[in-house]
Structure formats: C-alpha cells, structure tokens
C-alpha atoms as a PDB file:
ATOM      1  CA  UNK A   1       0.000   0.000   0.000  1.00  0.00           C
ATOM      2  CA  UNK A   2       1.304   3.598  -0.235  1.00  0.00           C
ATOM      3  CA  UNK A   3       2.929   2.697  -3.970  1.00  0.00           C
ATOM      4  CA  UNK A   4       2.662   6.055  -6.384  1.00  0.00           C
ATOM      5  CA  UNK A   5       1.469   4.588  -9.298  1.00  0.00           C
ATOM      6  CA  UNK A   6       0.602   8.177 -10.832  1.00  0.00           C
ATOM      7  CA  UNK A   7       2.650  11.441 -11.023  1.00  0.00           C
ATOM      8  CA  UNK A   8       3.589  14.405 -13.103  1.00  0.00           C
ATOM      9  CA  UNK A   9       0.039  15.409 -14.252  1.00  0.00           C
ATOM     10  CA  UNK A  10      -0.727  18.893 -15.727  1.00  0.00           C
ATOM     11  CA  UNK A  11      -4.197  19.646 -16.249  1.00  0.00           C
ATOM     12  CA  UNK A  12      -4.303  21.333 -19.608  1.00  0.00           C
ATOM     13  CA  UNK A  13      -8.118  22.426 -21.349  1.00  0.00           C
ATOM     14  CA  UNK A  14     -10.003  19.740 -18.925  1.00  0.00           C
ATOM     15  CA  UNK A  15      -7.643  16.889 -19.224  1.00  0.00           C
ATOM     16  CA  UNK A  16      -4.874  15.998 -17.364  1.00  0.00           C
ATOM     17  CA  UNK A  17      -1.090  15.388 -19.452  1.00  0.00           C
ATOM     18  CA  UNK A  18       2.178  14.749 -19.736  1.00  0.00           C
ATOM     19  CA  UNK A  19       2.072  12.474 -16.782  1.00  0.00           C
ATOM     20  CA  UNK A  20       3.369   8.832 -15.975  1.00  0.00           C
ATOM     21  CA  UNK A  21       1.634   6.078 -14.306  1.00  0.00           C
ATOM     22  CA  UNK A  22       3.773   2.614 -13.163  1.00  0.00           C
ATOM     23  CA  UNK A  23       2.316  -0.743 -14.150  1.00  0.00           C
ATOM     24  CA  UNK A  24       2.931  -2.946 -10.944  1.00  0.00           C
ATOM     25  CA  UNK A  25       2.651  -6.198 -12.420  1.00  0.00           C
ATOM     26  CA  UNK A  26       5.328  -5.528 -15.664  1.00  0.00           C
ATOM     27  CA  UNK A  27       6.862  -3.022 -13.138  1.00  0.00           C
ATOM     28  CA  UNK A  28       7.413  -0.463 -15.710  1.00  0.00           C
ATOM     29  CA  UNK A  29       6.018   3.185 -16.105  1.00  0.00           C
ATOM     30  CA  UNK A  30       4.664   4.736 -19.338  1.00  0.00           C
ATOM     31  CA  UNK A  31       3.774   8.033 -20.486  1.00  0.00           C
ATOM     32  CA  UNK A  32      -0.503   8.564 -19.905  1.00  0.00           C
ATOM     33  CA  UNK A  33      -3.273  11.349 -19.707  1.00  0.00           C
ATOM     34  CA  UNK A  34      -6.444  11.137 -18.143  1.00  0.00           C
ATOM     35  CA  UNK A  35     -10.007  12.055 -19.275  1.00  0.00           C
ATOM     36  CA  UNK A  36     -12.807  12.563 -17.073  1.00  0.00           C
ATOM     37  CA  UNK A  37     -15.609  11.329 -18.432  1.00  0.00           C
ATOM     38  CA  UNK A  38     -18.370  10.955 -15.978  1.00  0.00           C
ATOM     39  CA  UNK A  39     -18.151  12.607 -12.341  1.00  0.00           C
ATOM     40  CA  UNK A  40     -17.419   8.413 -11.673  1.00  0.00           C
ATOM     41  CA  UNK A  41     -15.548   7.454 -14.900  1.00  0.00           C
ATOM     42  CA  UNK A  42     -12.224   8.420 -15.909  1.00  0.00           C
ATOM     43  CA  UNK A  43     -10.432   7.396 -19.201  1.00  0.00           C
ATOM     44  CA  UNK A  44      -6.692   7.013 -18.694  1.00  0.00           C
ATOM     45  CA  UNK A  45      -4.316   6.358 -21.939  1.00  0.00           C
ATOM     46  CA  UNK A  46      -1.238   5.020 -21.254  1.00  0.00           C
ATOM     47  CA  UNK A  47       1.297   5.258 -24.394  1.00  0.00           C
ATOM     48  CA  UNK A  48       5.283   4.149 -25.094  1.00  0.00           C
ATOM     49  CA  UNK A  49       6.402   5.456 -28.160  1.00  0.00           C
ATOM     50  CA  UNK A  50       3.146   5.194 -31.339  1.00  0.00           C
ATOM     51  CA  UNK A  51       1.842   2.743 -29.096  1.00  0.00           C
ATOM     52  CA  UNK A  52      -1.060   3.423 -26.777  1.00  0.00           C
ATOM     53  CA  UNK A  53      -4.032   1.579 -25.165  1.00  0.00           C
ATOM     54  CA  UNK A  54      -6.593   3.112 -23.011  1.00  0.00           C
ATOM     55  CA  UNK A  55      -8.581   1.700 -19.589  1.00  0.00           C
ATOM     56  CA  UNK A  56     -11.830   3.235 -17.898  1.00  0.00           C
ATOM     57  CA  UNK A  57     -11.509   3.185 -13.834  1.00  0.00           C
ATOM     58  CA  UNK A  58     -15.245   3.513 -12.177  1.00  0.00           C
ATOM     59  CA  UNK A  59     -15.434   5.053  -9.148  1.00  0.00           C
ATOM     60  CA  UNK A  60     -17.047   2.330  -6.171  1.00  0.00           C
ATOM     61  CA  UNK A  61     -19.825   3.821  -4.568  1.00  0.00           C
END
C-alpha cells in the first residue's frame, strides 16, 4: 500500500497530461493522460512510443 502509481500530471483544457503512471505487475512506467468522463468514470491512456491503449476506472460507490 502507499505505492505512487501516478505522477507528473498537468491539467491542460479539462484533461490531465504529460504524466506517468507505473504498471505494478510488468513493473514499468509509461507516459498517460487522463479524461474525465463521468463525475465516476475516468479514461486514462497510457502510451510508449506510437503505441497506446486506453482503460476506464469507475469510481465504487
């Protein structure tokens, strides 16, 4: 518990960029931005070089 597994965000025209976020299982960290798209959905896109792929996280109510 306690592991930063998202930093460096700059919220830029209702987005957040230019941030990282560590994959714990591959135990790597990539480039990402994050999307809010519901007050309980956000859309985070994490990228290494032309290479992206995108998850939703729901918030648990």
């Amino acid at each position: 518990m306690g592991m930063l597994i998202l930093w460096g965000l700059k919220k830029e025209a209702g987005r957040y960029v230019e941030g990282k976020i560590y994959d714990v299982e591959a135990g790597k960290e990539y480039k990402c931005s994050i999307v809010q798209i519901t007050p309980d959905r956000l859309k985070i896109t994490a990228s290494v070089l032309f290479l992206s792929e995108s998850h939703y996280w729901t918030r648990v109510k």
